[in-house]
Protein backbone atom coordinates (compact mmCIF):
# COMPACT_ATOMS: atom_id res chain seq x y z
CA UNK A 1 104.74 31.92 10.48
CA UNK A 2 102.41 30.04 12.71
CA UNK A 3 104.06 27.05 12.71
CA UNK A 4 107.17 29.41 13.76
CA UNK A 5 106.44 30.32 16.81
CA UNK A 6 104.78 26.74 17.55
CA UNK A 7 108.01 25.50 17.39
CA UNK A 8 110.10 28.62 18.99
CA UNK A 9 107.37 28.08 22.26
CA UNK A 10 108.54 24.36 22.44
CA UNK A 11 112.04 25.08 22.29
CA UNK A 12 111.74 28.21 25.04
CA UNK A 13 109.19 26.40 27.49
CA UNK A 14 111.40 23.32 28.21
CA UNK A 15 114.97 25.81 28.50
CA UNK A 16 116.63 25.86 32.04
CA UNK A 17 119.48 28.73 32.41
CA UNK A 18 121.57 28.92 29.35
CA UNK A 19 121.51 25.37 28.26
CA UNK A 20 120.80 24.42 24.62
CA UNK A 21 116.70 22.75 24.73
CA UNK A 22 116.50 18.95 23.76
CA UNK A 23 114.18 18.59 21.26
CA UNK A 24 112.61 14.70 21.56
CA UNK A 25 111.94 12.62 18.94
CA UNK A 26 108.50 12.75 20.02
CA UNK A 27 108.17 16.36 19.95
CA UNK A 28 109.57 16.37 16.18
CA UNK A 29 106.96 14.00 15.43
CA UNK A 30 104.36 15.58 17.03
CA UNK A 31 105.15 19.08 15.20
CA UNK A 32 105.57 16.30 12.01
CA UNK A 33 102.02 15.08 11.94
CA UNK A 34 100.83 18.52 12.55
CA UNK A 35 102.62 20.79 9.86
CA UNK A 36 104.08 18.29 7.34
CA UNK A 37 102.62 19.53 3.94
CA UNK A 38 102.28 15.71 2.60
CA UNK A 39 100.08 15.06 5.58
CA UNK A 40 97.81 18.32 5.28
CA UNK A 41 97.90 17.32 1.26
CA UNK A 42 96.37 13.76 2.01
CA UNK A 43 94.07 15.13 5.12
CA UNK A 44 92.80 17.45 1.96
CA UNK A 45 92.20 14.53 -0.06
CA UNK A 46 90.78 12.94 2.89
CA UNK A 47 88.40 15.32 4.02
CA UNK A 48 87.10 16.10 0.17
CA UNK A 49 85.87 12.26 0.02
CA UNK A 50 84.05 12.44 3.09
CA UNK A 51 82.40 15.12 1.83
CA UNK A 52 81.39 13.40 -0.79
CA UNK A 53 80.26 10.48 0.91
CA UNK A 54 78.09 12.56 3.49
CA UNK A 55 75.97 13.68 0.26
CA UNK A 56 76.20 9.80 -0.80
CA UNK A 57 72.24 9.20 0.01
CA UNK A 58 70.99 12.18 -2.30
CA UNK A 59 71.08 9.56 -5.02
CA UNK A 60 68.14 7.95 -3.80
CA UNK A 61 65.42 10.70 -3.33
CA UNK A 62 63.70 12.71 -5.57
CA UNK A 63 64.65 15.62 -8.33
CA UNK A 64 62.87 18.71 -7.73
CA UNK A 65 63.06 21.86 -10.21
CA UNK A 66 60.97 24.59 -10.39
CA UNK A 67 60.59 27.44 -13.08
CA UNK A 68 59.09 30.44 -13.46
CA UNK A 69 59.22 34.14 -15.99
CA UNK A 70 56.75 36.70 -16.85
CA UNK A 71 56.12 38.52 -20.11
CA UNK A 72 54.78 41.90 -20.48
CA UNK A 73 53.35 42.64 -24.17
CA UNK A 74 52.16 45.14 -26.19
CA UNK A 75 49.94 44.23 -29.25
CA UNK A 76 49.85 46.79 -32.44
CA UNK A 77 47.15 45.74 -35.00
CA UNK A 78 45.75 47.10 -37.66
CA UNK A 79 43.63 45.39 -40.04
CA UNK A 80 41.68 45.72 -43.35
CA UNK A 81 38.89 43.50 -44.60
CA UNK A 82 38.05 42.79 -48.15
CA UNK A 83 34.94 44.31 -47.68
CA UNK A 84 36.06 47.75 -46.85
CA UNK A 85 35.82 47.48 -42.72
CA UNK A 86 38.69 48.52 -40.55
CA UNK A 87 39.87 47.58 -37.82
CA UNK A 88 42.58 49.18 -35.29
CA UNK A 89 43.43 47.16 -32.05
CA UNK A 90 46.45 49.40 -30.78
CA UNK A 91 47.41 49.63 -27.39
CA UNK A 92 46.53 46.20 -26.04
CA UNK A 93 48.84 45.45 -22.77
CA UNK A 94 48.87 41.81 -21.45
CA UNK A 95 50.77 40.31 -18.65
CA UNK A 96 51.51 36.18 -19.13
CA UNK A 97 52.65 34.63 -15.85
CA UNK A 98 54.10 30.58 -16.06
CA UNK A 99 55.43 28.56 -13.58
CA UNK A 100 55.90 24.88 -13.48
CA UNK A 101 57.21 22.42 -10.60
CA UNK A 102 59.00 19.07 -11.81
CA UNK A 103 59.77 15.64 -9.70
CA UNK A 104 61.78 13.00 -11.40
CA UNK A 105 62.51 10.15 -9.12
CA UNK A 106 64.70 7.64 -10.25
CA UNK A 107 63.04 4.16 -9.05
CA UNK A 108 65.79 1.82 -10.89
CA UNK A 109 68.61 2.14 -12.87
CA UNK A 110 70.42 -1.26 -12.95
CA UNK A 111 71.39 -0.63 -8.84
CA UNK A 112 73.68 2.42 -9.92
CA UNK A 113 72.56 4.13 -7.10
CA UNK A 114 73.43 2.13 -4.77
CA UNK A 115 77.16 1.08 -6.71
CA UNK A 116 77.59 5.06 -6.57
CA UNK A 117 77.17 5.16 -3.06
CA UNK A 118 79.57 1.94 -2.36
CA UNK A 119 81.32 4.03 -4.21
CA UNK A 120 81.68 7.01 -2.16
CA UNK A 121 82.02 5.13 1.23
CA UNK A 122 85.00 2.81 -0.77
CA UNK A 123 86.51 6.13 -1.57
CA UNK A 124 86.01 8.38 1.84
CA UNK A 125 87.66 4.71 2.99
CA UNK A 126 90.89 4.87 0.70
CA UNK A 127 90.96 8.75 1.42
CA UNK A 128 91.72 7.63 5.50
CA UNK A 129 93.90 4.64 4.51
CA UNK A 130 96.25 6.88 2.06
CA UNK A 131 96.38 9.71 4.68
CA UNK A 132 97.48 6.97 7.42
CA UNK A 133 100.21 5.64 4.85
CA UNK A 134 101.32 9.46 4.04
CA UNK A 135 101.59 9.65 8.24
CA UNK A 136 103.74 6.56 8.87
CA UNK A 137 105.66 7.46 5.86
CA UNK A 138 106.07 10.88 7.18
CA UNK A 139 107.25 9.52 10.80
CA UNK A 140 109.62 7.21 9.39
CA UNK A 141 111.27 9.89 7.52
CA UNK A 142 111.51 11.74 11.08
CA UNK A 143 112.52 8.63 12.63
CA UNK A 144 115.50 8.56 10.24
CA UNK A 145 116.42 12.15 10.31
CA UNK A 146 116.36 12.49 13.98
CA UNK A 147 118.51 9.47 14.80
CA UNK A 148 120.68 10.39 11.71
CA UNK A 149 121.69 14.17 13.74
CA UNK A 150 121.94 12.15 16.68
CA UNK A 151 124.85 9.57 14.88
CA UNK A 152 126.46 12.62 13.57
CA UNK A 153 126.46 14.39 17.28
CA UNK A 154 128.39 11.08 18.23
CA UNK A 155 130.75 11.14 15.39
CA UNK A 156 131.62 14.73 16.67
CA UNK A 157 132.44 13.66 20.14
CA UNK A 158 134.72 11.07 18.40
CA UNK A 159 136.47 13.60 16.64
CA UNK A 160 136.22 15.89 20.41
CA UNK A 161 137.80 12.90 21.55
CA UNK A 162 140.67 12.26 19.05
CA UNK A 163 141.90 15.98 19.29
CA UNK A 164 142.23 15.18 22.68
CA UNK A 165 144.47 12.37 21.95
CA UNK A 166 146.27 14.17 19.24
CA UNK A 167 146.55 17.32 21.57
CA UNK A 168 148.45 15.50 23.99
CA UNK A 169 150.70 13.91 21.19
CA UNK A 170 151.14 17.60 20.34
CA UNK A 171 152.41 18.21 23.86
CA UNK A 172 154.59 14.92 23.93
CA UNK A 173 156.20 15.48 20.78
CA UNK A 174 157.00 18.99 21.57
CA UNK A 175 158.57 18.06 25.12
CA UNK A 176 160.57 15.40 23.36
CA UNK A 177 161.65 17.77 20.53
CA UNK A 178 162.43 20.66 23.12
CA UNK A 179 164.85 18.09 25.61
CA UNK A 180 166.43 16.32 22.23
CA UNK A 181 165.10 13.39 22.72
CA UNK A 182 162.67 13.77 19.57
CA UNK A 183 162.79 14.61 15.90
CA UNK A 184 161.09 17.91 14.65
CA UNK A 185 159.10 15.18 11.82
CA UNK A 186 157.20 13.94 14.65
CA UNK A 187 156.12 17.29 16.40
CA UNK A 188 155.38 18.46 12.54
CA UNK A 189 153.12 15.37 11.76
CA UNK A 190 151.45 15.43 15.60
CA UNK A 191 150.46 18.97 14.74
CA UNK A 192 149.07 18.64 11.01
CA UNK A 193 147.09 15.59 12.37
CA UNK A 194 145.46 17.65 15.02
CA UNK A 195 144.75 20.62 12.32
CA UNK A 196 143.46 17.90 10.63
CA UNK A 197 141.06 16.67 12.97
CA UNK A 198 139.88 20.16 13.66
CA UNK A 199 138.96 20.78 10.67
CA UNK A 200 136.84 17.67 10.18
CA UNK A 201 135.41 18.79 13.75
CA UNK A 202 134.55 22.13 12.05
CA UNK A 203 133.10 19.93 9.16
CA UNK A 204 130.95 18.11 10.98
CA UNK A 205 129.60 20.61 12.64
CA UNK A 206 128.13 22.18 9.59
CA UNK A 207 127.53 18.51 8.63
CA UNK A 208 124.94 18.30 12.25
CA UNK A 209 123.39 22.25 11.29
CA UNK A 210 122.25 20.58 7.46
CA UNK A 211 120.86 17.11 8.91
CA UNK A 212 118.91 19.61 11.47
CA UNK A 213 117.81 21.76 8.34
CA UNK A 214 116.87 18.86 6.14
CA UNK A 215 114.96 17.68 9.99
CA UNK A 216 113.06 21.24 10.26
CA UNK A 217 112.14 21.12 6.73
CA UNK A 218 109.87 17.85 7.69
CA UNK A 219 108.13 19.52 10.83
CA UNK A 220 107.58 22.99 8.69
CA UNK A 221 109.36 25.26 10.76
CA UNK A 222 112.35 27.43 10.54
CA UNK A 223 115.04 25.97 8.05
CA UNK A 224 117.64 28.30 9.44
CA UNK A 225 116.44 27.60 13.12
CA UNK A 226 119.58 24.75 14.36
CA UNK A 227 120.34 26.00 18.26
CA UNK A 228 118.14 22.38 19.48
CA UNK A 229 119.66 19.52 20.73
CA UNK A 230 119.40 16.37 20.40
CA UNK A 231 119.15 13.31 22.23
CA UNK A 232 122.82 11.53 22.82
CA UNK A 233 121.92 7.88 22.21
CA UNK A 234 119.94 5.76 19.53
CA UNK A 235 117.91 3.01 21.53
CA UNK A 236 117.30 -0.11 19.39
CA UNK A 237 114.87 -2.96 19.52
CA UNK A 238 117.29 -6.10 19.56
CA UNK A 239 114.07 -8.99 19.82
CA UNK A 240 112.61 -8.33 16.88
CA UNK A 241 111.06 -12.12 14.92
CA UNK A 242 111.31 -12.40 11.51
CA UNK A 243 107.94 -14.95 11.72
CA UNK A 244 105.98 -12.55 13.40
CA UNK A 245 106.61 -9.49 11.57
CA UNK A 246 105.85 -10.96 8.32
CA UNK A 247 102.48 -12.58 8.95
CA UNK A 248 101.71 -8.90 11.08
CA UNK A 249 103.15 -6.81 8.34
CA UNK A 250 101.13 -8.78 5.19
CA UNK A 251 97.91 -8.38 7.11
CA UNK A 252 98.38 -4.50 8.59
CA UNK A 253 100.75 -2.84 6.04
CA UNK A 254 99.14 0.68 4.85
CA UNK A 255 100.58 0.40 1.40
CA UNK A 256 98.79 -3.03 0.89
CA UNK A 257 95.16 -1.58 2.30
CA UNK A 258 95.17 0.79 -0.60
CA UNK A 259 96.13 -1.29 -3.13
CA UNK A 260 93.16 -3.83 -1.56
CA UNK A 261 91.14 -0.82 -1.50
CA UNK A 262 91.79 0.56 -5.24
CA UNK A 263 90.70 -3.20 -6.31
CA UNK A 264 87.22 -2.86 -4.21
CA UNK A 265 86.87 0.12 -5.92
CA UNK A 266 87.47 -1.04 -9.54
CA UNK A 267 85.26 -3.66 -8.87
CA UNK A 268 82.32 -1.58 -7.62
CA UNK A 269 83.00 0.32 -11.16
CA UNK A 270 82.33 -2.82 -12.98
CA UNK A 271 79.48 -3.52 -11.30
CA UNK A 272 78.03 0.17 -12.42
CA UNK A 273 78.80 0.05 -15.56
CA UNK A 274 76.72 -3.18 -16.13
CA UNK A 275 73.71 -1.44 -15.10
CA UNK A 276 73.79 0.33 -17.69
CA UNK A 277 72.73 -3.01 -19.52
CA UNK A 278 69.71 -2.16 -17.46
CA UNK A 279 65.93 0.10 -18.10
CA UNK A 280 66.03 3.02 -15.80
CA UNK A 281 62.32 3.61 -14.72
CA UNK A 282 61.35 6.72 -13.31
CA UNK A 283 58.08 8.60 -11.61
CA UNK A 284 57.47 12.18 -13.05
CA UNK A 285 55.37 14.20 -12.15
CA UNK A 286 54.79 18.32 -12.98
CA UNK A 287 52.37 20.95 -12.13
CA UNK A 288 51.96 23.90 -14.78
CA UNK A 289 50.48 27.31 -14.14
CA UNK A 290 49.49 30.13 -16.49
CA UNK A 291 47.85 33.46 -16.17
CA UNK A 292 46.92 35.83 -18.52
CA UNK A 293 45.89 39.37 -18.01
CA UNK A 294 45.10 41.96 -20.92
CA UNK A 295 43.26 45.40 -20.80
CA UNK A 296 41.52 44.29 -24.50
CA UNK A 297 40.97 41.73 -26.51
CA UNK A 298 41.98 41.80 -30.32
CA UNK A 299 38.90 40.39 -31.26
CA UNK A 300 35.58 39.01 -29.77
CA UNK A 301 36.17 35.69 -29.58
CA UNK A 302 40.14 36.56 -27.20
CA UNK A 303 39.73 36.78 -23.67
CA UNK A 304 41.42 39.13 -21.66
CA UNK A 305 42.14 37.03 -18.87
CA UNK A 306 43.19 33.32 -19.11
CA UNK A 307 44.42 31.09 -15.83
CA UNK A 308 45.31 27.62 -16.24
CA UNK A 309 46.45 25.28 -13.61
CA UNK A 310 47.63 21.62 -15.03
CA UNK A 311 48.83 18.75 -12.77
CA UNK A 312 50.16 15.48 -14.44
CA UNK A 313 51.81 12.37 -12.58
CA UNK A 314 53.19 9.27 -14.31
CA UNK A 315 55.76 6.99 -15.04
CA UNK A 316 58.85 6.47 -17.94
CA UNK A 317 60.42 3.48 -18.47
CA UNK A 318 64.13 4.04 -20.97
CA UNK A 319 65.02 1.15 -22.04
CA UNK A 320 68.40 1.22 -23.87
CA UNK A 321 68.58 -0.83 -27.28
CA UNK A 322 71.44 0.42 -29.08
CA UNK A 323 74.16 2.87 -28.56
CA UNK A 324 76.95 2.18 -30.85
CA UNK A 325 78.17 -0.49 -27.87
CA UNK A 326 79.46 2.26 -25.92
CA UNK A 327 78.11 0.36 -22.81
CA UNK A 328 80.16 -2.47 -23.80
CA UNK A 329 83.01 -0.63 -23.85
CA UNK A 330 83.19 0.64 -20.40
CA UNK A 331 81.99 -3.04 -18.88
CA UNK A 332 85.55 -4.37 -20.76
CA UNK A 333 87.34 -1.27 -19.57
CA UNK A 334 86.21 -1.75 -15.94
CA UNK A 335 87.17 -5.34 -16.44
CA UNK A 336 90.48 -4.51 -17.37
CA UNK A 337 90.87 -1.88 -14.66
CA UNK A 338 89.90 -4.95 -12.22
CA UNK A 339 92.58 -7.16 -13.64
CA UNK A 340 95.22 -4.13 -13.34
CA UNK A 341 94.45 -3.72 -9.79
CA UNK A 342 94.58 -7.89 -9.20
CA UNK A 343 98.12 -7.60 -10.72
CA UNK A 344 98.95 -4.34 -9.09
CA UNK A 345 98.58 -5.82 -5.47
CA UNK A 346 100.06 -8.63 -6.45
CA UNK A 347 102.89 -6.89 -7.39
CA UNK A 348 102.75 -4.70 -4.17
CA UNK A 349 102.51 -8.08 -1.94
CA UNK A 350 106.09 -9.97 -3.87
CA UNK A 351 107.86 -6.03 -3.19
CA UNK A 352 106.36 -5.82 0.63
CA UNK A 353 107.46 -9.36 1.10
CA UNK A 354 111.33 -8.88 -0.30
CA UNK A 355 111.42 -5.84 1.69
CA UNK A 356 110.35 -7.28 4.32
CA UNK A 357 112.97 -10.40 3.83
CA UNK A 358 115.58 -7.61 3.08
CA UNK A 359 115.31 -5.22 5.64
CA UNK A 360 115.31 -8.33 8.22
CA UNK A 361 118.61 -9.78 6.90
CA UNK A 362 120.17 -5.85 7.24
CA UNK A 363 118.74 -5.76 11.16
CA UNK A 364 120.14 -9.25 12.09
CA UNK A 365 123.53 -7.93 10.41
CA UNK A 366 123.60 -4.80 11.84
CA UNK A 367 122.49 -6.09 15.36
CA UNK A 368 125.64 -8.62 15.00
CA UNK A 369 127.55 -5.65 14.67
CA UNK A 370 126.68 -3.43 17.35
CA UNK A 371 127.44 -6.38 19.41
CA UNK A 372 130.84 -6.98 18.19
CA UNK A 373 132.11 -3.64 17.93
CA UNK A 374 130.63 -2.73 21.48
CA UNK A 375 133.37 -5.13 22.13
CA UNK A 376 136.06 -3.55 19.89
CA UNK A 377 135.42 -0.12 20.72
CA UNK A 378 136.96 -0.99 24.70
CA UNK A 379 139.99 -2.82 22.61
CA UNK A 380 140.54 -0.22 20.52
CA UNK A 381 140.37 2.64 23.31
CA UNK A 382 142.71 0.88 25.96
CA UNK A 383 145.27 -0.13 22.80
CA UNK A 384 145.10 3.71 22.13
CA UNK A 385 145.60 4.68 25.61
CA UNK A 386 148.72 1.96 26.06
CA UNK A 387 149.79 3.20 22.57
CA UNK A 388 150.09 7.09 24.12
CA UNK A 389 151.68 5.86 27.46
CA UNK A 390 154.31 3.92 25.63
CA UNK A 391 154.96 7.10 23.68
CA UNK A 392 155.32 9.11 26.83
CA UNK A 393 157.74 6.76 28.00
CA UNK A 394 159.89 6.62 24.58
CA UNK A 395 159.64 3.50 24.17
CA UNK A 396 157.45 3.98 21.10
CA UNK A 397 157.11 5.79 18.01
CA UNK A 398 154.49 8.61 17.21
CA UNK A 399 153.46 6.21 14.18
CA UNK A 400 152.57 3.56 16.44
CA UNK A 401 150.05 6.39 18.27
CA UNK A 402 148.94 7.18 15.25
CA UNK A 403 147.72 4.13 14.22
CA UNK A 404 146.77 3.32 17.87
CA UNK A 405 144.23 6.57 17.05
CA UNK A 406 143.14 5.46 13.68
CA UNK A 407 142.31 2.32 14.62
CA UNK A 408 140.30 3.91 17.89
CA UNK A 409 138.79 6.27 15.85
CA UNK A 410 137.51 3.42 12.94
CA UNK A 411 136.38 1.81 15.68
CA UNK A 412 133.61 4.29 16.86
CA UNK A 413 132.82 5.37 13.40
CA UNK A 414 131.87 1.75 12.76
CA UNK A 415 129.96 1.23 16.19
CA UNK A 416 127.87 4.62 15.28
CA UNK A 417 127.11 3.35 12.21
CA UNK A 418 126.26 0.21 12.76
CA UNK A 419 123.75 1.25 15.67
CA UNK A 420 122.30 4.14 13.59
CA UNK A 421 121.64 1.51 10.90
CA UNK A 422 120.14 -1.74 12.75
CA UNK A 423 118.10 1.71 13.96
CA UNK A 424 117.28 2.01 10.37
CA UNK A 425 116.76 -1.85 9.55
CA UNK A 426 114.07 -1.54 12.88
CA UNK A 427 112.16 1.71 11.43
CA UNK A 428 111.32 0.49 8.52
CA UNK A 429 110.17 -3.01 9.78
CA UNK A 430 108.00 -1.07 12.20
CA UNK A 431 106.56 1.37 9.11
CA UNK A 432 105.82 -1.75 7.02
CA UNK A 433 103.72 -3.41 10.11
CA UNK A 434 102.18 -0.05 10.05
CA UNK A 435 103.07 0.52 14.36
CA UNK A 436 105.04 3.50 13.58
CA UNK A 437 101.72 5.55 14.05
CA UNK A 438 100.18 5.35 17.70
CA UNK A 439 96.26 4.91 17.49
């Protein structure tokens, strides 16, 4: 609901008169970072290990526990002695008070303390580097979605743009039909090509409502909410250098932190499970109190009150021998936790660098190919327009429009495309360098 209206009050504040509001690619990515569930799930994760790690010096100071009860009891005795005397102690009442304090303080354990606490700080570490990766993830997939509604908004003034063409070949056939000078066939085929086209215009306009869903659905707000605009044009970066990325994008990629960071961690785990190999020697010390209060004693030699106060100090030294090689165990465990994460980067590094290598050959393609159908798309739109003059004139067929149109029409789709995709090729260069989120 919140994140409702957070997105209904952007929409209304920017709105002039009746006009649809633009919605910017840096507004979806702003509501992105703020709402996206996989981003709140890894800020969780996050903030859980910096917790963790602001208790991380507790390790090192002392263990303090303190106890303490009371008893009430009530003493029934009755005795008889061999020679003939009795005696009846009924009724005694006593009160017994204890209380003890403890301190244990670990003074060495094989340097576990401190490999816990390298611990924590490795983890509260991995928790910011895996919520940065979720966010440029996250961005990307706006990125993507944003420009994708924005290629389909083009593809429907392409179609707006061929019914306009196939409107006046409507009109043209008709006139030609009407005077004579025309067969019916070609009014007939002018008009099912137009229906045509209006019904892929109708098409893609619930095609442009479920890319805006599928959008919403990434910011958190209203699924069914699709009145926004868009912006009209996909800007591209055309100077991209394959040298630089890949040196940049090996040293700053998030996905290759963690996977650096997972192997620091696995190899602060070896390292504490070695000191196990290791005495722990600890200071103790405990102070015990005890009181005693009864209204009798059962016989003359009891007292009826009784207070002790003990305080010891010293030191304990364990010093592990045997245990069935369990610590051996976990040393070759960690050890082959260490080599998994060696061979895990590894293998994160080779699929980094053909993705890299990859996604550079599909830019320099697609960048080739905004270029050359730029040129095509003028080509195609004046041998269109010469195509529809020539048919005005009756000195052409309507076939020869129609294929005038198709060709016009191929044209843009493949210009769209190709722009929405070197767009694609460039966003995920930029989320492998890791630039995709602004510091």
């Amino acid at each position: 609901m919140r994140s409702t209206i957070i997105f209904c009050t952007l929409l209304l504040g920017f709105m002039q008169g009746h006009a649809q509001q633009v919605l910017t690619l840096d507004q979806a990515i702003d509501l992105a970072l703020k709402n996206n569930y996989d981003i709140r799930l890894a800020q969780n994760d996050a903030a859980i290990y910096a917790n963790d790690y602001a208790y991380a010096n507790m390790a090192f100071i002392p263990r303090v526990n303190a106890t303490g009860g009371r008893t009430w009891s009530h003493t029934r005795t009755k005795q008889e002695f061999a020679n003939g005397n009795k005696r009846d102690t009924s009724g005694i009442k006593s009160n017994n008070y204890t209380g003890n304090v403890n301190l244990n303080w670990t003074l060495f354990d094989g340097l576990r303390m401190f490999t816990s606490r390298e611990r924590l700080e490795s983890l509260r570490d991995l928790g910011g580097l895996a919520l940065r990766d979720q966010m440029i993830n996250t961005i990307a997939d706006i990125i993507n979605g944003y420009y994708d509604i924005v290629q389909q908004k083009q593809q429907l003034r392409n179609l707006s743009e061929q019914m306009s063409i196939s409107e006046e070949r409507v009109k043209l056939s008709d006139a030609k039909f009407q005077t004579g000078l025309g067969p019916k066939t070609d009014l007939l085929q002018s008009r099912v090509d137009y229906n045509a086209q209006k019904a892929a215009y109708l098409r893609q306009q619930t095609v442009i409502s479920q890319r805006k869903a599928a959008l919403n659905q990434l910011m958190v707000v209203a699924v069914a909410n699709t009145t926004y605009e868009v912006e009209d044009s996909i800007p591209i970066n055309l100077e991209l250098i394959y040298g630089n990325l890949q040196q940049e994008i090996m040293r700053n990629n998030a996905a290759l932190k963690v996977a650096q960071q997972n192997l620091f961690i696995s190899q602060i785990d070896l390292k504490t499970a070695k000191g196990a190999y290791f005495p722990v020697v600890s200071f103790n010390s405990a102070y015990n109190f005890s009181r005693v209060n009864s209204n009798a004693a059962t016989n003359s030699f009891s007292p009826i009150f009784n207070q002790n106060g003990v305080f010891n100090y010293g030191f304990t030294a364990t010093i592990p021998i045997f245990n069935g090689l369990d610590v051996k165990r976990q040393v070759k465990n960690a050890k082959l936790n260490v080599e998994y994460q060696k061979l895990w980067l590894e293998n994160a590094q080779t699929r980094v660098s053909l993705s890299i290598d990859s996604t550079f050959k599909n830019y320099e393609y697609y960048k080739q190919s905004v270029t050359l159908e730029e040129e095509n798309i003028g080509l195609a739109r004046e041998n269109a327009m010469v195509a529809l003059e020539r048919f005005r004139q009756g000195v052409s067929t309507t076939l020869e429009v129609k294929l005038a149109q198709q060709s016009l029409q191929d044209a843009f789709n493949r210009l769209i495309l190709a722009r929405y995709n070197t767009k694609l090729a460039e966003t995920e260069l930029l989320r492998l360098k890791g630039e995709l989120l602004k510091q």
